[in-house]
C-alpha atoms as a PDB file:
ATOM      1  CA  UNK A   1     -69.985  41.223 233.066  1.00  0.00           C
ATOM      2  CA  UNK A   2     -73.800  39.878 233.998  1.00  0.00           C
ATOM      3  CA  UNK A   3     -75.015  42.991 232.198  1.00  0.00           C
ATOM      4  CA  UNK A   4     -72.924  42.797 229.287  1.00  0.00           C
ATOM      5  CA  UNK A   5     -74.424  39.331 228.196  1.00  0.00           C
ATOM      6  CA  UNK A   6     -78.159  40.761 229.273  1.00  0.00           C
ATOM      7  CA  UNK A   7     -77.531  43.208 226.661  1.00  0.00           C
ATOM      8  CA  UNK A   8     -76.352  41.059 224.065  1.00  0.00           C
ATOM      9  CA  UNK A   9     -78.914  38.790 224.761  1.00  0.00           C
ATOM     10  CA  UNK A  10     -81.467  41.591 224.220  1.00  0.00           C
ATOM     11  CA  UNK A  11     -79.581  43.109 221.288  1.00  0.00           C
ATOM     12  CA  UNK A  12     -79.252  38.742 219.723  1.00  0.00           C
ATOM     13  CA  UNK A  13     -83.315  38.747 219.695  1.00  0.00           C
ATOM     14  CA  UNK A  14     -82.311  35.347 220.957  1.00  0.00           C
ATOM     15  CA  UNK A  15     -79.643  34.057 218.620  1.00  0.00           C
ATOM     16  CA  UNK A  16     -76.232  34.813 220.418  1.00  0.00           C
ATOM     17  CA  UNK A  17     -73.738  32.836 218.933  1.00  0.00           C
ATOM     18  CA  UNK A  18     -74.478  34.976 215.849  1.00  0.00           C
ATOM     19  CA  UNK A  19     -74.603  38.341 216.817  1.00  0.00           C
ATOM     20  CA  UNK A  20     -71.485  37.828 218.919  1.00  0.00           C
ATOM     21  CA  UNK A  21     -69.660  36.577 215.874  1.00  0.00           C
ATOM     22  CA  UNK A  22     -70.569  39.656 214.222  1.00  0.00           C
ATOM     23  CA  UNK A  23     -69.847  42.034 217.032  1.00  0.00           C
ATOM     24  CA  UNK A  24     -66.424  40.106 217.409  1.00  0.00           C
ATOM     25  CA  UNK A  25     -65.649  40.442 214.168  1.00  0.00           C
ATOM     26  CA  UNK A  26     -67.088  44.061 214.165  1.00  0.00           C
ATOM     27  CA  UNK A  27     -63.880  45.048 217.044  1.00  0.00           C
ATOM     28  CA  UNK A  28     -61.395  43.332 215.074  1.00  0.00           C
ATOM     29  CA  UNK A  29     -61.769  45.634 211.702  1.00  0.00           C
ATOM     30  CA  UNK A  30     -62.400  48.064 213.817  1.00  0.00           C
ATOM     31  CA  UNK A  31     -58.850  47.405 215.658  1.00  0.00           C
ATOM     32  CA  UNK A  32     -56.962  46.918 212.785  1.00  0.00           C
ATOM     33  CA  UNK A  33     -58.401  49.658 210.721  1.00  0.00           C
ATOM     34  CA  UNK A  34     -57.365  52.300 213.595  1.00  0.00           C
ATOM     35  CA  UNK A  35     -53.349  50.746 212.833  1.00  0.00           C
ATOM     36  CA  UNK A  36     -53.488  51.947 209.480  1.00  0.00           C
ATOM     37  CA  UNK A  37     -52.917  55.571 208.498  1.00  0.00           C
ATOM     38  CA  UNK A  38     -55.925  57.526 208.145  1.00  0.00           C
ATOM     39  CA  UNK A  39     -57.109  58.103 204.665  1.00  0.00           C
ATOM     40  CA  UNK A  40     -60.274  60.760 203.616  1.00  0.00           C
ATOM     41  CA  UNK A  41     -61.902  59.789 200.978  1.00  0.00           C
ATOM     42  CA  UNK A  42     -64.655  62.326 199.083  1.00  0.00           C
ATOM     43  CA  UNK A  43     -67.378  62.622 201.542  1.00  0.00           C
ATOM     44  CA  UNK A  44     -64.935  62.851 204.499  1.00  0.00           C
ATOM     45  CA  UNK A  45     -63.130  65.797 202.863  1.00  0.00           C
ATOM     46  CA  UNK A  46     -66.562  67.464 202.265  1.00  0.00           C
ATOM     47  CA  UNK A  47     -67.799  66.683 205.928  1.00  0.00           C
ATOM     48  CA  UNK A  48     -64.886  67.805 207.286  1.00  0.00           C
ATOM     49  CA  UNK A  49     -64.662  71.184 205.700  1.00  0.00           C
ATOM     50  CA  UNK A  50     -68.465  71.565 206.514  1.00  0.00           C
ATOM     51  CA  UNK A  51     -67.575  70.813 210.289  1.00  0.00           C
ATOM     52  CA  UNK A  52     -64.725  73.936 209.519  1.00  0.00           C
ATOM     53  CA  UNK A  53     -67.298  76.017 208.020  1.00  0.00           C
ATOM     54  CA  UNK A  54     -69.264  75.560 211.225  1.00  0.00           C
ATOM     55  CA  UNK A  55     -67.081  76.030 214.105  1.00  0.00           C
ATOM     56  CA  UNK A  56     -66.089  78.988 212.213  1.00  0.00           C
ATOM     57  CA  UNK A  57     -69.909  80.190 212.105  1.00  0.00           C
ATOM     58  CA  UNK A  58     -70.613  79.386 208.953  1.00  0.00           C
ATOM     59  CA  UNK A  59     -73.236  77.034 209.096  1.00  0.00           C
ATOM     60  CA  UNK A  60     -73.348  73.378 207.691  1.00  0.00           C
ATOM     61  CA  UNK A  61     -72.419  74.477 204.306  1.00  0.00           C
ATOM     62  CA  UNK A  62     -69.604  73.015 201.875  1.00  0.00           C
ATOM     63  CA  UNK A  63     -67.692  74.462 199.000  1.00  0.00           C
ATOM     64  CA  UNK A  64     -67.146  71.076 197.582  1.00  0.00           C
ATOM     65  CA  UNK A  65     -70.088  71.364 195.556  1.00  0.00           C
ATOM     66  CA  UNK A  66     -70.660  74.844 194.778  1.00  0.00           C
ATOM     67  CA  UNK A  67     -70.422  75.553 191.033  1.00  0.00           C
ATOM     68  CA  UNK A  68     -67.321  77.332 190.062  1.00  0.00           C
ATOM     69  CA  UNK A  69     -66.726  80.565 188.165  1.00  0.00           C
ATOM     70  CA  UNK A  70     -63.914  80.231 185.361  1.00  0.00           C
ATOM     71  CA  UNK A  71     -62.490  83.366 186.607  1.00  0.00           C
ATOM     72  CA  UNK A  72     -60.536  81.946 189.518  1.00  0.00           C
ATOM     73  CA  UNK A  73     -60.590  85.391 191.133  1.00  0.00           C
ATOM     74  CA  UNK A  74     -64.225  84.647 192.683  1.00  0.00           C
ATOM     75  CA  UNK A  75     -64.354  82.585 195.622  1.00  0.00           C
ATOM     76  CA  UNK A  76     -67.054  79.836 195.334  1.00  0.00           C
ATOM     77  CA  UNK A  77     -70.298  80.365 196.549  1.00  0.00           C
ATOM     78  CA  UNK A  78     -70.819  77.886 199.665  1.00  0.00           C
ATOM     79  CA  UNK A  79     -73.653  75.590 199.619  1.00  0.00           C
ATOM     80  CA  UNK A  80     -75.987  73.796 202.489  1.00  0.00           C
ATOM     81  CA  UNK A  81     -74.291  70.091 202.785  1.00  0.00           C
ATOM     82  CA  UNK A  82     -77.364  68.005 201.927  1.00  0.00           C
ATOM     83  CA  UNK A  83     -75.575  64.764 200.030  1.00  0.00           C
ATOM     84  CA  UNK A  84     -75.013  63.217 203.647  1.00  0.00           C
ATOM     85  CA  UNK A  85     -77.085  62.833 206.959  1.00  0.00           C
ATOM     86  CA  UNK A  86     -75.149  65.648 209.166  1.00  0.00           C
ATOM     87  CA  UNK A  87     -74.011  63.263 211.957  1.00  0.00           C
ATOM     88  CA  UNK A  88     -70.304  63.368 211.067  1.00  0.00           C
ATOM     89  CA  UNK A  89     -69.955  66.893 210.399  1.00  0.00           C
ATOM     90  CA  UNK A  90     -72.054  67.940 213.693  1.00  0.00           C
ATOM     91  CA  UNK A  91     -69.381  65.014 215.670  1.00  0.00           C
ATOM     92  CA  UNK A  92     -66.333  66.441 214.023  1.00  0.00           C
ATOM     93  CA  UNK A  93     -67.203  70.524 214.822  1.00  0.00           C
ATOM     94  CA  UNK A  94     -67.867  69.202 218.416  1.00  0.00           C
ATOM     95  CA  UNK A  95     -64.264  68.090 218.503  1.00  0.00           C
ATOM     96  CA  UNK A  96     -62.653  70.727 216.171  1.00  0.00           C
ATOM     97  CA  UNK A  97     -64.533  73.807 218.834  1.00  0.00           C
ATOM     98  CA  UNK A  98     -62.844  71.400 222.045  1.00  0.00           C
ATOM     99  CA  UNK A  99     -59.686  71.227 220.447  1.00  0.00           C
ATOM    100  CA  UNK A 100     -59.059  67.938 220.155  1.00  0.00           C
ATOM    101  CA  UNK A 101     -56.592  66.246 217.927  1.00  0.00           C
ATOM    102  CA  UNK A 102     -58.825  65.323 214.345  1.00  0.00           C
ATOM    103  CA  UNK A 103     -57.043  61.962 213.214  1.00  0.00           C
ATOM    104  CA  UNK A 104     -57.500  60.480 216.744  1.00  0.00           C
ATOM    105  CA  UNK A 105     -61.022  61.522 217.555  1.00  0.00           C
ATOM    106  CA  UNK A 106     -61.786  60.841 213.709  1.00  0.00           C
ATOM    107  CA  UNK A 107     -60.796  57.045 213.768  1.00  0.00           C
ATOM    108  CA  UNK A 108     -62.170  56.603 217.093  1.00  0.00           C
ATOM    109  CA  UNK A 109     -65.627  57.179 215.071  1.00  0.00           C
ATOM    110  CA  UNK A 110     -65.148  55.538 212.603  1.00  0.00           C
ATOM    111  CA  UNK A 111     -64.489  52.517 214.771  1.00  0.00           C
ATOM    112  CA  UNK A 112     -67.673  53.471 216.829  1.00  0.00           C
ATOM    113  CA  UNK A 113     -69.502  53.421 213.724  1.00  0.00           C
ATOM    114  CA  UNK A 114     -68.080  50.387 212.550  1.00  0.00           C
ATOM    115  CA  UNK A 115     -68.627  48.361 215.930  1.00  0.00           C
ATOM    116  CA  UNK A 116     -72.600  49.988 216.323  1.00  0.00           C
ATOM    117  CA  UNK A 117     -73.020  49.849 212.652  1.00  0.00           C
END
């Protein structure tokens, strides 16, 4: 517990009651948004089929934005995923190649990156 308030003393830069306001409020959305169902919105869906397209060999590449033929015979032509920083798509093909459970292991980030963000 004595290195717990070392760290936040570090991470405060010397003003603790603030940044463990913020880091207190940080758990609780990050609590309550893990009770509610989880929702993707557009990046998530193109992350996550990017993460797929990689565990499947594919590289880091999306369909999402890939311009579409009108003859709907023709698959589209995958693109790189360049809109976002990778770090999702890279987390989420680590868990898709050890099997684990997506909604889980997805709101478990997001609630890391809520708390750290």
């Amino acid at each position: 517990m004595d290195k717990l308030f070392q760290l936040i003393a570090l991470l405060s830069r010397g003003n603790t009651l603030t940044f463990s306001l913020f880091l207190a409020t940080s758990i609780v959305v990050a609590i309550l948004r893990s009770l509610f169902p989880f929702t993707l919105n557009f990046d998530h869906a193109a992350q996550l089929e990017s993460a797929y397209r990689l565990v499947q060999g594919l590289g880091l590449t999306s369909t999402v934005f890939a311009v579409h033929n009108p003859d709907i015979s023709y698959s589209p032509i995958p693109q790189y995923l360049t809109w976002w920083p990778p770090g999702l798509s890279i987390l989420s093909a680590l868990y898709l190649a050890l099997h684990l459970p997506l909604v889980p292991t997805m709101k478990l980030v997001n609630s890391l990156f809520t708390v750290v963000g």
